[in-house]
Protein backbone atom coordinates (compact mmCIF):
# COMPACT_ATOMS: atom_id res chain seq x y z
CA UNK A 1 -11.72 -43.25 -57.66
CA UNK A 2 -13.67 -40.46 -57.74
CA UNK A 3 -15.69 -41.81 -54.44
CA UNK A 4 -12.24 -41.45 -53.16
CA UNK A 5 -11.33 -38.18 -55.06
CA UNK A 6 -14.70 -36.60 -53.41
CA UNK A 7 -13.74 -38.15 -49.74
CA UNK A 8 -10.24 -36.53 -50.07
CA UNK A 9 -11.72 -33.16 -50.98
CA UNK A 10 -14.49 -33.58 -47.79
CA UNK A 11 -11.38 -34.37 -45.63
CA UNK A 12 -9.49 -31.09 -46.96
CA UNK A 13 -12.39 -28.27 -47.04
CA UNK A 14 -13.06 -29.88 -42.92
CA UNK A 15 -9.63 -28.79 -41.73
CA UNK A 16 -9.27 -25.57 -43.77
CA UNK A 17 -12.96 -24.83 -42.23
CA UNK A 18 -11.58 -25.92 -38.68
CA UNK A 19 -8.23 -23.67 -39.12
CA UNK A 20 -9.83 -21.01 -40.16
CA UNK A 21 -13.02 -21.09 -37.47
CA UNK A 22 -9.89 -21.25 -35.03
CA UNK A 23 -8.62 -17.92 -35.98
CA UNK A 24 -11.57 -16.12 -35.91
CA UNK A 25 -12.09 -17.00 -32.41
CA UNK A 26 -8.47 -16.48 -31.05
CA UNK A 27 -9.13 -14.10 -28.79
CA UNK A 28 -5.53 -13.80 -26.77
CA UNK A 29 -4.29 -15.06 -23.45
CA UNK A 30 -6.84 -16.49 -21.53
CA UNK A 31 -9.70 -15.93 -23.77
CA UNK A 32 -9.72 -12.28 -22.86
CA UNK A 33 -9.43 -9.84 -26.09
CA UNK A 34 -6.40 -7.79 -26.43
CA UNK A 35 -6.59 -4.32 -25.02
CA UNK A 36 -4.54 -0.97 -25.58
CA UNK A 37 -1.74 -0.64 -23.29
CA UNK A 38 -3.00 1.90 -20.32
CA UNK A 39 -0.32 4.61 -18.90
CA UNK A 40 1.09 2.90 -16.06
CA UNK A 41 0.00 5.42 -12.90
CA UNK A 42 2.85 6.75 -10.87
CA UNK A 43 4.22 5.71 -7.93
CA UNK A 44 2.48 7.96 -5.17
CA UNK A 45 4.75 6.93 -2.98
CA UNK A 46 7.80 4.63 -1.16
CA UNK A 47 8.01 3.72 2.38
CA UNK A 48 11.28 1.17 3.66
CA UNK A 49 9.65 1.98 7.15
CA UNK A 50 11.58 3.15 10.61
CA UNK A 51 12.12 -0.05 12.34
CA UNK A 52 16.18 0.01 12.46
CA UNK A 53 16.58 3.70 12.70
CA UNK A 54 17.02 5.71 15.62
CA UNK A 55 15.99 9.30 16.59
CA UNK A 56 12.85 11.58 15.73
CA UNK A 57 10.96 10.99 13.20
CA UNK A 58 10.64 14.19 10.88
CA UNK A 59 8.46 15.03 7.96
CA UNK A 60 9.98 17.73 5.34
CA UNK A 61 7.63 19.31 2.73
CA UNK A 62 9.14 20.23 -0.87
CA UNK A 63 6.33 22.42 -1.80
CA UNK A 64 8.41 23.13 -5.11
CA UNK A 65 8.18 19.12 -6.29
CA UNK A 66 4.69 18.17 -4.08
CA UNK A 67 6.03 15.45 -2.17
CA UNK A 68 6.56 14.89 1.73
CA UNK A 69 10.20 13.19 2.71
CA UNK A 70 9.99 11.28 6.05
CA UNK A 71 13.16 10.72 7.73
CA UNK A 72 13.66 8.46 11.02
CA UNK A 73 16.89 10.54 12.43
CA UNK A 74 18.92 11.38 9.58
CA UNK A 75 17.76 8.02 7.49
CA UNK A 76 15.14 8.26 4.91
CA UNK A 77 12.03 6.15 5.87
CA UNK A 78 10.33 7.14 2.87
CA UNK A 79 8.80 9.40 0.57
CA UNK A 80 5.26 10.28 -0.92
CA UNK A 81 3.60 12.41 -3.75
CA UNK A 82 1.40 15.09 -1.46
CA UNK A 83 -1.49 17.75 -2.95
CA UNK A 84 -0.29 20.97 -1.16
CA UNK A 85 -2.58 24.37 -1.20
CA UNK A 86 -3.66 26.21 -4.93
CA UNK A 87 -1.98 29.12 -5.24
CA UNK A 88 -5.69 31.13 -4.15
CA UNK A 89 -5.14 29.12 -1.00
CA UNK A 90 -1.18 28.76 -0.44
CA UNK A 91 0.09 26.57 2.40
CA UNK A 92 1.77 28.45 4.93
CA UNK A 93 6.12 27.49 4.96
CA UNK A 94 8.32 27.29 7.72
CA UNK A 95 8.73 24.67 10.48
CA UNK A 96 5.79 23.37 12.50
CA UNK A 97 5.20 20.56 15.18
CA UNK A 98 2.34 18.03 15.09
CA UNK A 99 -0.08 19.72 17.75
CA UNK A 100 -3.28 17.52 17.31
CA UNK A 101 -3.79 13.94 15.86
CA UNK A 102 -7.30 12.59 14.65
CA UNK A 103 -8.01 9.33 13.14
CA UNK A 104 -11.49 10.66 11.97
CA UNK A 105 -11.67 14.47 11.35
CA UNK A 106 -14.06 17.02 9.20
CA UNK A 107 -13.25 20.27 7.74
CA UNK A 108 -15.23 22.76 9.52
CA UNK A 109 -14.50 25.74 7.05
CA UNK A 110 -14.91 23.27 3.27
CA UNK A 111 -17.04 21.35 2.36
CA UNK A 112 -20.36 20.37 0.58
CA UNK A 113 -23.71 21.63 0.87
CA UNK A 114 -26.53 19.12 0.65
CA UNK A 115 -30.15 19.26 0.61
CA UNK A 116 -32.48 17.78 2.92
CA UNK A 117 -33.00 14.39 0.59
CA UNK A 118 -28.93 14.01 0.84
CA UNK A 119 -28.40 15.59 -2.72
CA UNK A 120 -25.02 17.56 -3.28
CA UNK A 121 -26.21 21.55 -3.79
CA UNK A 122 -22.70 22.51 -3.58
CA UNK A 123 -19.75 20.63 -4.07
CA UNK A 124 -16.91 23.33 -3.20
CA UNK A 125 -18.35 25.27 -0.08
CA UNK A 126 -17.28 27.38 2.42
CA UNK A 127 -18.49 27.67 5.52
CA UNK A 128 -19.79 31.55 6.25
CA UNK A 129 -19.03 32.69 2.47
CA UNK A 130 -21.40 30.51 0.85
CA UNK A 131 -25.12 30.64 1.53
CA UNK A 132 -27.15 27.81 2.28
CA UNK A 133 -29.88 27.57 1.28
CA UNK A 134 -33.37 26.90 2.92
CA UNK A 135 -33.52 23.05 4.09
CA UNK A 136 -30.20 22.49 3.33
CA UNK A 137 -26.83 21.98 5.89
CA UNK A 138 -23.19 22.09 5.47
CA UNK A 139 -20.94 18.96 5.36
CA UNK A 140 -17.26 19.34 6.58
CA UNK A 141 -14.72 17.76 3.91
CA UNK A 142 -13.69 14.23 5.62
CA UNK A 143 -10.15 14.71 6.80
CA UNK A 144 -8.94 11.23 8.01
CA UNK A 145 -5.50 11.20 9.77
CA UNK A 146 -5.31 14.57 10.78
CA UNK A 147 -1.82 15.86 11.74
CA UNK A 148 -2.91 19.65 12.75
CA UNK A 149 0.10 21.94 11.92
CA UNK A 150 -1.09 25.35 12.70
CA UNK A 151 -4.05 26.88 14.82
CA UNK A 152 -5.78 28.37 11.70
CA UNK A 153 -6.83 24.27 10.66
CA UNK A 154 -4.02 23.67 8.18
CA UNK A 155 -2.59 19.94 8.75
CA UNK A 156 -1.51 17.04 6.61
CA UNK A 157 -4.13 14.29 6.42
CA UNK A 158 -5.99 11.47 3.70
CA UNK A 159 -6.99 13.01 0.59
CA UNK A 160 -7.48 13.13 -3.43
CA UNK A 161 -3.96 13.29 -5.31
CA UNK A 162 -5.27 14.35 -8.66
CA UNK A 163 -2.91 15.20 -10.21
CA UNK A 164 0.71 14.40 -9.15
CA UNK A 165 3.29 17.12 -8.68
CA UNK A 166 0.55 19.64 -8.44
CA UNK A 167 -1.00 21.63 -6.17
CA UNK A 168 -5.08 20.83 -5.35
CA UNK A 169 -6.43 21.82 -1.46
CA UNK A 170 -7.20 25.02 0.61
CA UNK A 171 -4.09 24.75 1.93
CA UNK A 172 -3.77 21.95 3.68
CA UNK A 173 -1.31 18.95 2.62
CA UNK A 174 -3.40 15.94 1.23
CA UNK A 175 -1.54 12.66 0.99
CA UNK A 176 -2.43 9.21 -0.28
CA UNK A 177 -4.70 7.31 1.81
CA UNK A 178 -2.38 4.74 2.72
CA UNK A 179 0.96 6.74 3.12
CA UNK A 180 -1.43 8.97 5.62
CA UNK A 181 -2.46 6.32 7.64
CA UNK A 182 1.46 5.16 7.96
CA UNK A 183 2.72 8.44 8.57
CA UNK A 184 -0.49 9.02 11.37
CA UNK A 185 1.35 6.15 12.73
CA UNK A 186 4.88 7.23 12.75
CA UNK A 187 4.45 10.92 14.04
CA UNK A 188 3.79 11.84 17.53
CA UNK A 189 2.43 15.16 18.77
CA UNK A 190 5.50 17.42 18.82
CA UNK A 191 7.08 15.76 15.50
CA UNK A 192 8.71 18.35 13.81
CA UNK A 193 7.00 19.23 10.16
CA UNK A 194 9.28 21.73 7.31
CA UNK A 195 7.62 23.35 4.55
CA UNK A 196 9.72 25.18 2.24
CA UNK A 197 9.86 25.54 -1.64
């Protein structure tokens, strides 16, 4: 009996020791431990695309909520979150047509300085108000999808959106990579582009 009382007790402390070693290694789904719930990012943009529409294609800037409305004829293609000029460097309003398209383009007013070795110097530069130095050269801001607007080098094209619903270039109208490259595709030179508040 107590042979048997002792084999009983063995048997019990093994599966409390087993359901116990079980919870300390429950780790969540798929083995992965549980994380914080991130802020979901927001939607930079929408496109439902221009295939069954008919007419110009037009692009209308609300400077007032930083986003770019596309419009096939009068039917919304789509709509994207866009990083219009600070107000030290406003972007210019009224109604413009597409006069240039670039795939690959470089800012040749901002920019970076680097030294000789590659290093950053400057990362906000100006061409002609800042000074390089010695050894150093200026680097034009990549620009990719470059839908000049005006002679004075204000366009739309690829660019940091860093914060949503604000304002963040030198004027210029920066939109999400992707939503650049689709517009690029879309607009032709001549495309009518409104900027208003």
């Amino acid at each position: 009996m107590n042979e048997m009382a002792r084999g009983l007790a063995l048997l019990c402390c093994t599966i409390a020791a087993a359901t116990l070693s079980s919870c300390a290694s429950n780790t969540g789904s798929q083995g992965k431990p549980p994380v914080a719930n991130a802020t979901p990012q927001p939607t930079l943009y929408e496109w439902h695309g221009t295939t069954d529409a008919s007419g110009p294609t037009k692009v209308r800037i609300a400077l007032s909520e930083q986003k770019a409305y596309i419009y096939k004829g009068d039917e919304p293609a789509g709509w994207t979150y866009v990083a219009s000029g600070r107000s030290a460097y406003p972007t210019p309003r009224g109604t413009f047509r597409v006069s240039e398209k670039k795939v690959e383009k470089n800012s040749s007013k901002y920019g970076i300085i680097v030294d000789g070795e590659g290093n950053v110097v400057d990362s906000d530069a100006t061409l002609g108000v800042d000074r390089i130095p010695p050894g150093c050269r200026f680097v034009g801001a990549s620009m990719p999808y470059w839908m000049r607007l005006t002679g004075n080098g204000i366009g739309m094209h690829a660019g940091n959106i860093p914060n949503p619903g604000s304002p963040a270039s030198h004027g210029c109208i920066r939109l999400p990579r992707e939503m650049a490259a689709t517009l690029y595709d879309v607009v032709d030179v001549g495309t009518v582009v409104t900027v208003s508040n």
